[in-house]
C-alpha atoms as a PDB file:
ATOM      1  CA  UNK A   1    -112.872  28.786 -17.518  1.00  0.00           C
ATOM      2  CA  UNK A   2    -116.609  29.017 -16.063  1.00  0.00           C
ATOM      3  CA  UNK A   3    -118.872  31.404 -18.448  1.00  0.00           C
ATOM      4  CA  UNK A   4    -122.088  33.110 -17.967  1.00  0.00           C
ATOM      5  CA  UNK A   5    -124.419  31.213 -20.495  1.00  0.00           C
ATOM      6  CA  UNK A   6    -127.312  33.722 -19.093  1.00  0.00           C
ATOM      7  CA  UNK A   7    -127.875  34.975 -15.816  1.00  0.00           C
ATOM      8  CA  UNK A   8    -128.857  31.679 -13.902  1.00  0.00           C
ATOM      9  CA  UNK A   9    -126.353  29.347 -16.182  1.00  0.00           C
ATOM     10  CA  UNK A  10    -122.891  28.708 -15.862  1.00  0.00           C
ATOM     11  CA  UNK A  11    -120.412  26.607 -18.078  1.00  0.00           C
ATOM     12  CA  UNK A  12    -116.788  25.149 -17.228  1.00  0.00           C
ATOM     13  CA  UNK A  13    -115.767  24.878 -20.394  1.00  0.00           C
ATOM     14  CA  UNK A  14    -112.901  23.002 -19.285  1.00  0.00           C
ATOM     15  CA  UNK A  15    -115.167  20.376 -17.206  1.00  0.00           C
ATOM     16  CA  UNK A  16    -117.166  19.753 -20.995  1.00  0.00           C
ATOM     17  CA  UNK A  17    -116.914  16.157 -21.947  1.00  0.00           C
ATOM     18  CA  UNK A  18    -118.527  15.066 -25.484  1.00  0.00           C
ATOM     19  CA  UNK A  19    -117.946  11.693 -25.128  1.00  0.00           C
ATOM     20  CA  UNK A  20    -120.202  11.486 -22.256  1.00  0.00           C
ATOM     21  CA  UNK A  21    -122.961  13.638 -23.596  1.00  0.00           C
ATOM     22  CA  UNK A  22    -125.867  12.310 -25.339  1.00  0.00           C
ATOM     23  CA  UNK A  23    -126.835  13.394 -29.215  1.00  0.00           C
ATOM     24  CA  UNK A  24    -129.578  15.965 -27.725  1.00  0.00           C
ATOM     25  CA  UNK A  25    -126.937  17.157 -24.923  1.00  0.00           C
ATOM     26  CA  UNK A  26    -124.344  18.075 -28.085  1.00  0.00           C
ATOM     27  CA  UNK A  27    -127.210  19.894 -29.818  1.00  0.00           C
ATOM     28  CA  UNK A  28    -128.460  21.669 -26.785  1.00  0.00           C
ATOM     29  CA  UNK A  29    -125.203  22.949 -25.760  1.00  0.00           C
ATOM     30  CA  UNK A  30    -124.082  23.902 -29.241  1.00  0.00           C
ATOM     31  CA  UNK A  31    -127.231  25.895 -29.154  1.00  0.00           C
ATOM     32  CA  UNK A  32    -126.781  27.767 -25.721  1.00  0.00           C
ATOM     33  CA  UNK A  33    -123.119  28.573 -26.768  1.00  0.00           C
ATOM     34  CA  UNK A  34    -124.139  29.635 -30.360  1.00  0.00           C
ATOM     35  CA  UNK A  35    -126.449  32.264 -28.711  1.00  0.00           C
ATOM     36  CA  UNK A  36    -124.077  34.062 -26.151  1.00  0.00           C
ATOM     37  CA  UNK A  37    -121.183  33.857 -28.980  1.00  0.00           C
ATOM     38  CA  UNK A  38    -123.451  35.848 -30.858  1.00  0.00           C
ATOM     39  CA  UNK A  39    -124.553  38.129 -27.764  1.00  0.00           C
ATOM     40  CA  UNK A  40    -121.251  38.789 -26.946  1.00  0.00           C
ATOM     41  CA  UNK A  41    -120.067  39.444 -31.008  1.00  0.00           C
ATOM     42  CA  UNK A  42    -123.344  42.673 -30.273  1.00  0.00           C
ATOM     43  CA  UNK A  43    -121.734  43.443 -26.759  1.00  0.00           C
ATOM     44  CA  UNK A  44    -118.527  43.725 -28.895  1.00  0.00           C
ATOM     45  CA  UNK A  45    -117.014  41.638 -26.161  1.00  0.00           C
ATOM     46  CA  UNK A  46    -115.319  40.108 -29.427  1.00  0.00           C
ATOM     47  CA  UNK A  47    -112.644  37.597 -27.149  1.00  0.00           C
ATOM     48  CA  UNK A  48    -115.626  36.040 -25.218  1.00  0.00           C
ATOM     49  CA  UNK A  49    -117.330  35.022 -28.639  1.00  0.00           C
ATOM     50  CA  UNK A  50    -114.161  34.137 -30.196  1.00  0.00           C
ATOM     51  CA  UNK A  51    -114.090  31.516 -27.192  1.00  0.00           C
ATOM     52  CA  UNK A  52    -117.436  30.155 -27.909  1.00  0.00           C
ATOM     53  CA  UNK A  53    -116.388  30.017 -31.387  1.00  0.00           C
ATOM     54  CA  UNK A  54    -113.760  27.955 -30.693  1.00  0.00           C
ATOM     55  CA  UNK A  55    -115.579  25.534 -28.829  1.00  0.00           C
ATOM     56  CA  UNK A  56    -118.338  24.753 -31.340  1.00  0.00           C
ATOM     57  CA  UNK A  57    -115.366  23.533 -33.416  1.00  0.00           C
END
């Protein structure tokens, strides 16, 4: 599942591997996902954020 992180950024969230990602990596991404779970919560697009949700688990 590839989602729009912002309009030039694109996740697989299927392809996401945190065993290969560095400390800083984790944080970064946790951070990008963190802030279109919440964008999406205000766009009411409440399934996309419950997605992101998910994946900060």
């Amino acid at each position: 599942m590839s989602i729009s992180l912002n309009k030039t950024e694109h996740i697989d969230i299927a392809k996401i591997k945190p065993a290969d990602m560095t400390p800083y990596d984790k944080r970064s991404l946790a951070t990008k996902l963190k802030r279109r779970m919440n964008q999406a919560a205000k766009d009411m697009d409440f399934e996309l954020a419950a997605i992101f949700d998910i994946v900060r688990m």
